[in-house]
PDB file of N, CA and C in Angstrom:
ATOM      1  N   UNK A   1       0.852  -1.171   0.000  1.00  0.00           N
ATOM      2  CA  UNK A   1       0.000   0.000   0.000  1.00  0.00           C
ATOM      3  C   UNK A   1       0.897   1.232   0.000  1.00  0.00           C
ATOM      4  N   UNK A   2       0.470   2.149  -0.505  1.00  0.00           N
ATOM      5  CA  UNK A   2       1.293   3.335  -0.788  1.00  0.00           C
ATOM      6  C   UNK A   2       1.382   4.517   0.438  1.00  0.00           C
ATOM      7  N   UNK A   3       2.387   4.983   0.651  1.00  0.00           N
ATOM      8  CA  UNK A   3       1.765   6.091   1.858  1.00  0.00           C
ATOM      9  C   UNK A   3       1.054   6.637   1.719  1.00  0.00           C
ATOM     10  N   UNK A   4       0.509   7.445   0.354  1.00  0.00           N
ATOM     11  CA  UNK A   4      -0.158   8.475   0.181  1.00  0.00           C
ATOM     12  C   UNK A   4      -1.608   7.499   0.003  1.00  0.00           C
ATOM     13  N   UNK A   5      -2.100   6.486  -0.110  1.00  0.00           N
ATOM     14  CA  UNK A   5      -3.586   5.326   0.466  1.00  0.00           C
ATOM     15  C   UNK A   5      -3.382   5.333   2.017  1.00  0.00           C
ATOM     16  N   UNK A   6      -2.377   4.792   2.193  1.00  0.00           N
ATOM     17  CA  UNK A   6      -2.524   4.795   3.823  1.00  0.00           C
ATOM     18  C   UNK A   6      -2.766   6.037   4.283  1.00  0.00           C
ATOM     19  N   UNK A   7      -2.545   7.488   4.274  1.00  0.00           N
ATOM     20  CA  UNK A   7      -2.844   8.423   4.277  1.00  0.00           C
ATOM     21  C   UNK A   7      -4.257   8.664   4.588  1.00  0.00           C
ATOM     22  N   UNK A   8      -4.791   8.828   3.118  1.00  0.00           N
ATOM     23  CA  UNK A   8      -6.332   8.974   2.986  1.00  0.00           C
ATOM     24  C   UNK A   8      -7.157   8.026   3.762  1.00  0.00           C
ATOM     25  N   UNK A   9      -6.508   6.791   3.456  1.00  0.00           N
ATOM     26  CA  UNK A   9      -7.501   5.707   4.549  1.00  0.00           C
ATOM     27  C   UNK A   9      -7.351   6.317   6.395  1.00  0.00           C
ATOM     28  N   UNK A  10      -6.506   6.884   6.689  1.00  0.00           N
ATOM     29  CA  UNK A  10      -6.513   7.174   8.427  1.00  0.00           C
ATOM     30  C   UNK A  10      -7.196   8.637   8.488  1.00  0.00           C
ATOM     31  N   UNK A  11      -7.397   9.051   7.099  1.00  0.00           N
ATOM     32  CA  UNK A  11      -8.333  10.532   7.362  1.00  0.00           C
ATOM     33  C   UNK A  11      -9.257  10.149   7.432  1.00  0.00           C
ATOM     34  N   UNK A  12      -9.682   9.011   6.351  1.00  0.00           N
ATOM     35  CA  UNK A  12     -11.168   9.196   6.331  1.00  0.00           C
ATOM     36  C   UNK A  12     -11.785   7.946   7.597  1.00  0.00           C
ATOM     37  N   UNK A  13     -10.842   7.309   7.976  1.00  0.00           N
ATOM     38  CA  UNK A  13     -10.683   6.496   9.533  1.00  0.00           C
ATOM     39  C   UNK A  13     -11.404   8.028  10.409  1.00  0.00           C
ATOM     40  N   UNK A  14     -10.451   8.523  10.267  1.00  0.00           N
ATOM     41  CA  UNK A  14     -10.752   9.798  11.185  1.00  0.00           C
ATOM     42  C   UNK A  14     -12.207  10.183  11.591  1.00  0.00           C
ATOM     43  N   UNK A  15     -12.416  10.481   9.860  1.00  0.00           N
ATOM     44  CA  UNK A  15     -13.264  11.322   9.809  1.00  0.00           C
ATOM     45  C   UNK A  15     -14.801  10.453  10.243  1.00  0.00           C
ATOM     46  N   UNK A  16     -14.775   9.336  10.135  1.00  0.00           N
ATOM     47  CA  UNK A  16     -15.936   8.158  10.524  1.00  0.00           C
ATOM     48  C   UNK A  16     -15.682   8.203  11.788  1.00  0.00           C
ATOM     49  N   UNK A  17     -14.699   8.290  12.745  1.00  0.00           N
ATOM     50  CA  UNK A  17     -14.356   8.123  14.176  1.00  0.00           C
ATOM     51  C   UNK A  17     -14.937   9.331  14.919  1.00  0.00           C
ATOM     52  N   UNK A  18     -14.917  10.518  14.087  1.00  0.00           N
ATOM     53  CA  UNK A  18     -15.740  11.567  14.596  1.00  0.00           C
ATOM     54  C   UNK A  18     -17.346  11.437  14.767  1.00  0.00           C
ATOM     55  N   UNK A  19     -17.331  11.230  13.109  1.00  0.00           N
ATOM     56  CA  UNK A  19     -19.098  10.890  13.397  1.00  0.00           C
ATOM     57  C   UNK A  19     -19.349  10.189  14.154  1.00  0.00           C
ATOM     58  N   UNK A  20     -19.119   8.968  14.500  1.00  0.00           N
ATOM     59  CA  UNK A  20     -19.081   8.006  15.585  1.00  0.00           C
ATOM     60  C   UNK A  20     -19.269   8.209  16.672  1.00  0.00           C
ATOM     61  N   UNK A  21     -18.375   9.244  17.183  1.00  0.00           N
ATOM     62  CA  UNK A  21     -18.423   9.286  18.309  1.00  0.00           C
ATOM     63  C   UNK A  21     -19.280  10.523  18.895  1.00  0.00           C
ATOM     64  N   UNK A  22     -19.740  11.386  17.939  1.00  0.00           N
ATOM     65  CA  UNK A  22     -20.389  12.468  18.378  1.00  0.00           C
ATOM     66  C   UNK A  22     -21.663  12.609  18.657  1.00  0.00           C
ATOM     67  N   UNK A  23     -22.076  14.120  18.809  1.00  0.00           N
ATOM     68  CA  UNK A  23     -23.652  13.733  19.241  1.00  0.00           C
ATOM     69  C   UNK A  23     -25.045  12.726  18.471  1.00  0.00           C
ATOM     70  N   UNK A  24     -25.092  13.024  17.468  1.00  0.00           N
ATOM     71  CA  UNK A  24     -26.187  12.484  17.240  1.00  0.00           C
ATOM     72  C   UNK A  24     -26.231  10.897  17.213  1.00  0.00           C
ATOM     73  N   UNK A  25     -25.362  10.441  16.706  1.00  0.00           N
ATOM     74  CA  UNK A  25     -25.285   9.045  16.624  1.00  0.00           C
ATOM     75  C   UNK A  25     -25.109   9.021  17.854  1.00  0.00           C
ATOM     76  N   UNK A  26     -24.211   9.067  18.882  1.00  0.00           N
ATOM     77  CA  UNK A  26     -24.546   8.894  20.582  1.00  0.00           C
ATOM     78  C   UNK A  26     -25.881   8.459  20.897  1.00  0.00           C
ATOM     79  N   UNK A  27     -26.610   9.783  20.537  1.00  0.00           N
ATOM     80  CA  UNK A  27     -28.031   9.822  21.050  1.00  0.00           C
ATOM     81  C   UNK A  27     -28.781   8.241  20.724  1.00  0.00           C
ATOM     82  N   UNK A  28     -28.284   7.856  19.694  1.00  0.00           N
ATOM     83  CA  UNK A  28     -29.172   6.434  19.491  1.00  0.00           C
ATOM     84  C   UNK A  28     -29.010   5.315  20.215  1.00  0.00           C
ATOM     85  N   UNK A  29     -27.895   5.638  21.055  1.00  0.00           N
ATOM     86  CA  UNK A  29     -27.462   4.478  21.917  1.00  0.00           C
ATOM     87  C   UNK A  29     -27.134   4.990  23.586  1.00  0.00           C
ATOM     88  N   UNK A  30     -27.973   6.382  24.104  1.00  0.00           N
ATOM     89  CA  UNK A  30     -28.791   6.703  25.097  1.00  0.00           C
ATOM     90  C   UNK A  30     -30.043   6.066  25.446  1.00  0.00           C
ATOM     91  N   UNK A  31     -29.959   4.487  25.966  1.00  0.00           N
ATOM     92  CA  UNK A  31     -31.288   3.534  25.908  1.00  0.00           C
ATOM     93  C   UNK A  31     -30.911   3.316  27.379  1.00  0.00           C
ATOM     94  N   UNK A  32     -32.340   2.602  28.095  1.00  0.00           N
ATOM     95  CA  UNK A  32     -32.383   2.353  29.153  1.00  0.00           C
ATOM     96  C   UNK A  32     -31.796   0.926  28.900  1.00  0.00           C
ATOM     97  N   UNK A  33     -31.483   0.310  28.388  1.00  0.00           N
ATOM     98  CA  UNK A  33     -30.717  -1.102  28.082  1.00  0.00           C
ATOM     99  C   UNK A  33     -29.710  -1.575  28.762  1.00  0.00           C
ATOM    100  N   UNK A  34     -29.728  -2.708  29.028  1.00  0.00           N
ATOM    101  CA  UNK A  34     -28.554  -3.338  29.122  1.00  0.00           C
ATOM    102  C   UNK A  34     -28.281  -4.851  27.853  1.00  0.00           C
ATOM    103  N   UNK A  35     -26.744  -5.112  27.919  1.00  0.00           N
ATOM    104  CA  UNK A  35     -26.527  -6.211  27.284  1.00  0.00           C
ATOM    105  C   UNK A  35     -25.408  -6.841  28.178  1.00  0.00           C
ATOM    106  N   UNK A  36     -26.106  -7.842  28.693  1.00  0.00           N
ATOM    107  CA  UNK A  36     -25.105  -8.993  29.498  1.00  0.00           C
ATOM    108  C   UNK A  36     -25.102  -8.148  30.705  1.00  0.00           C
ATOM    109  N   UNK A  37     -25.821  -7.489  30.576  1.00  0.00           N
ATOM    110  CA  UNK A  37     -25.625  -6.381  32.185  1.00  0.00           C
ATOM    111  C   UNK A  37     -24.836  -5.383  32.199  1.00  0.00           C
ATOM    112  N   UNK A  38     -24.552  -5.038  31.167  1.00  0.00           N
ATOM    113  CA  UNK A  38     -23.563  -3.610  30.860  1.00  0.00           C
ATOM    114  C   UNK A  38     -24.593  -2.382  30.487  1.00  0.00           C
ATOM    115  N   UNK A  39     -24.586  -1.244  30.482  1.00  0.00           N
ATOM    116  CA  UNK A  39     -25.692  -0.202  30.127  1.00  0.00           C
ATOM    117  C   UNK A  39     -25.244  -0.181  28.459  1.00  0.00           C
ATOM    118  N   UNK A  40     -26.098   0.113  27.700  1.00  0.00           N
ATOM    119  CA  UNK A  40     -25.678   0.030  26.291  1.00  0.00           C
ATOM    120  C   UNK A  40     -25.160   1.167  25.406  1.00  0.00           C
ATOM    121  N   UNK A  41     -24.923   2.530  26.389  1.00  0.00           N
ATOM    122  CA  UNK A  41     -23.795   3.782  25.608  1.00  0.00           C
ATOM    123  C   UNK A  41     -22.649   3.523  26.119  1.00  0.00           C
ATOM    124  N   UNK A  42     -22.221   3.119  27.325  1.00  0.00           N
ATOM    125  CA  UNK A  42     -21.017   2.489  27.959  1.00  0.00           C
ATOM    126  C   UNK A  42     -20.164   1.861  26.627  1.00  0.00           C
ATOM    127  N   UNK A  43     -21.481   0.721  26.898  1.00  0.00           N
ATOM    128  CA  UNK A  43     -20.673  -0.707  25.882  1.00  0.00           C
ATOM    129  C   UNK A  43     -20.634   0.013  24.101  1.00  0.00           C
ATOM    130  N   UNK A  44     -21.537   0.694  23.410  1.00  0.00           N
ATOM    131  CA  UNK A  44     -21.240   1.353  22.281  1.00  0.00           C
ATOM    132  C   UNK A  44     -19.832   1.919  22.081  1.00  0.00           C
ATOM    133  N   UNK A  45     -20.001   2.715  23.487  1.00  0.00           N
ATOM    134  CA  UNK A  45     -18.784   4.045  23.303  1.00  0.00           C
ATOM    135  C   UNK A  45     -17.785   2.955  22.647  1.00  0.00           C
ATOM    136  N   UNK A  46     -17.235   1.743  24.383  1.00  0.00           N
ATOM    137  CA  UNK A  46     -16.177   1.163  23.950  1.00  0.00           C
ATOM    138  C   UNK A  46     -16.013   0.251  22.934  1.00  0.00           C
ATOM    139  N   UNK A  47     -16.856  -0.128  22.463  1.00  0.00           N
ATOM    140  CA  UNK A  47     -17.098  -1.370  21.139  1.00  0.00           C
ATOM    141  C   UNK A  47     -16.477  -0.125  19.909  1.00  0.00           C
ATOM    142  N   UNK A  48     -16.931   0.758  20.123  1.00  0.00           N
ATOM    143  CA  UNK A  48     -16.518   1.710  18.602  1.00  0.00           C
ATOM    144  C   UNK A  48     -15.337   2.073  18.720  1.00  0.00           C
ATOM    145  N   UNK A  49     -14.708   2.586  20.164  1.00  0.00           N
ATOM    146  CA  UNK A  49     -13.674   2.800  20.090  1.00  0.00           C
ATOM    147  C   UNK A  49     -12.473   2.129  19.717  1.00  0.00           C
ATOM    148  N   UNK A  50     -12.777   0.613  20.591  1.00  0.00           N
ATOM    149  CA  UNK A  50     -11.965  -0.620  20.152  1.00  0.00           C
ATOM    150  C   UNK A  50     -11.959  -0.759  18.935  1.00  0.00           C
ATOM    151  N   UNK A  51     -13.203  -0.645  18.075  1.00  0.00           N
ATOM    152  CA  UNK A  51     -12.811  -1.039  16.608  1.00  0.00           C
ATOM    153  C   UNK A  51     -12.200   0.264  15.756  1.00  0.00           C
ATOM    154  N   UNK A  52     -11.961   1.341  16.185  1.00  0.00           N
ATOM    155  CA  UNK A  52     -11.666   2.394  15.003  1.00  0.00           C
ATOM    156  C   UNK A  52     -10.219   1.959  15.267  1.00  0.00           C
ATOM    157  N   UNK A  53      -9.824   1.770  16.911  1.00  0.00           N
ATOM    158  CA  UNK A  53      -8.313   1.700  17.212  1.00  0.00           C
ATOM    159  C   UNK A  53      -7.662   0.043  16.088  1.00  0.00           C
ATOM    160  N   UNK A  54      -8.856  -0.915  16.437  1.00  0.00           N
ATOM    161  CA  UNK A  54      -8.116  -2.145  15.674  1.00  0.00           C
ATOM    162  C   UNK A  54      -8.275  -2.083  13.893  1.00  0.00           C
ATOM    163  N   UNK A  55      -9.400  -0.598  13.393  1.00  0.00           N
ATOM    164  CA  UNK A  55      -8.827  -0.803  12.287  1.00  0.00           C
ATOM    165  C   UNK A  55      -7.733   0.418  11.536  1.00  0.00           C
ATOM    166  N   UNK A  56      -7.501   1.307  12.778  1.00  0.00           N
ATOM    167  CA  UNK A  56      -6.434   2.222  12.605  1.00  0.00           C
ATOM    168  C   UNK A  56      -4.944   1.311  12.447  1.00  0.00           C
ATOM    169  N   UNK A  57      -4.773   0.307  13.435  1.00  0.00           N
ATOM    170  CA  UNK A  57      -3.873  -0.671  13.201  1.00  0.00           C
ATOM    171  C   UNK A  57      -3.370  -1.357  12.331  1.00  0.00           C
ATOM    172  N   UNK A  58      -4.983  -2.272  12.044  1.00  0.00           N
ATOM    173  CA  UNK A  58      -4.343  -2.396  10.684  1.00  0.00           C
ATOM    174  C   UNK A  58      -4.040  -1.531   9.335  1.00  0.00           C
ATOM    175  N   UNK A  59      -4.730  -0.394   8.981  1.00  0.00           N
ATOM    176  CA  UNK A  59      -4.452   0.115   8.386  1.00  0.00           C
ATOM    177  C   UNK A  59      -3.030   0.455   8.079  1.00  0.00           C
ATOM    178  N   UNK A  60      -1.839   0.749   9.099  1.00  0.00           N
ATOM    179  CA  UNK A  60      -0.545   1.388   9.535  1.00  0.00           C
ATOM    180  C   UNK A  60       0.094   0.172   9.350  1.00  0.00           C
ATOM    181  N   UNK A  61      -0.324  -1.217   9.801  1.00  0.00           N
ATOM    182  CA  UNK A  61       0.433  -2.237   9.607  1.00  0.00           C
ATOM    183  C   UNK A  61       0.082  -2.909   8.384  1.00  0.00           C
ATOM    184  N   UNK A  62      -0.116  -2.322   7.084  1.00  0.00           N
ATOM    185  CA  UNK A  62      -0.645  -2.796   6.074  1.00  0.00           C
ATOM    186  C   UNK A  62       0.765  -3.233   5.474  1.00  0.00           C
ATOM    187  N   UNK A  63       1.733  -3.489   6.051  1.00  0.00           N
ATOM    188  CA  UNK A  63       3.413  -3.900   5.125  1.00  0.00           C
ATOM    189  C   UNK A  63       3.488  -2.693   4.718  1.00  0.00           C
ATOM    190  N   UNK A  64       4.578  -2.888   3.778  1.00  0.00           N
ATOM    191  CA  UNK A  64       5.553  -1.589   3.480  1.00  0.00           C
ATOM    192  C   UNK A  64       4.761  -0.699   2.268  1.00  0.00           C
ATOM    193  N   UNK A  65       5.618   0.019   1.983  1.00  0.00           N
ATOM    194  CA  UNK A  65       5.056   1.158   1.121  1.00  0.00           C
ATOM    195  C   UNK A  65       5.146   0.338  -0.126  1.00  0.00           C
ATOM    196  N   UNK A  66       4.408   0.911  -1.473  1.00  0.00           N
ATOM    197  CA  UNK A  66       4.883   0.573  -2.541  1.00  0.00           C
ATOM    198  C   UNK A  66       5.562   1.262  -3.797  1.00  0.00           C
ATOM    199  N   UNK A  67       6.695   1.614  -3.226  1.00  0.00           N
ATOM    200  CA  UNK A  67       7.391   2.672  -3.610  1.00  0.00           C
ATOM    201  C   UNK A  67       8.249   2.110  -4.686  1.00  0.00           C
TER     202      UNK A  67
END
């Protein structure tokens, strides 16, 4: 993968990690819920977070450039 793909892919990582995490989409997962006994914006927050971080990872560990 090229730097300048890996690049664009961690902006636009970014830029989904924002929406994600901000208000409105929040709001949909402000429920009186639980799952497995966890409250369900708790468990959202960290489920999204974990995954932007594991696919920021791979993204960066995609092997070398193709230069």
């Amino acid at each position: 993968m090229s730097a300048a793909l890996r690049s664009q892919r961690l902006i636009a990582l970014f830029a989904f990690g924002w929406g994600l995490l901000n208000f409105p989409l929040l709001a949909l997962w402000d429920r009186a819920l639980t799952v497995f006994g966890l409250p369900l914006l708790p468990l959202a927050l960290f489920v999204g977070w974990a995954l932007l971080i594991g696919i920021a990872a791979w993204i960066a560990e995609a092997g070398p450039p193709d230069d």
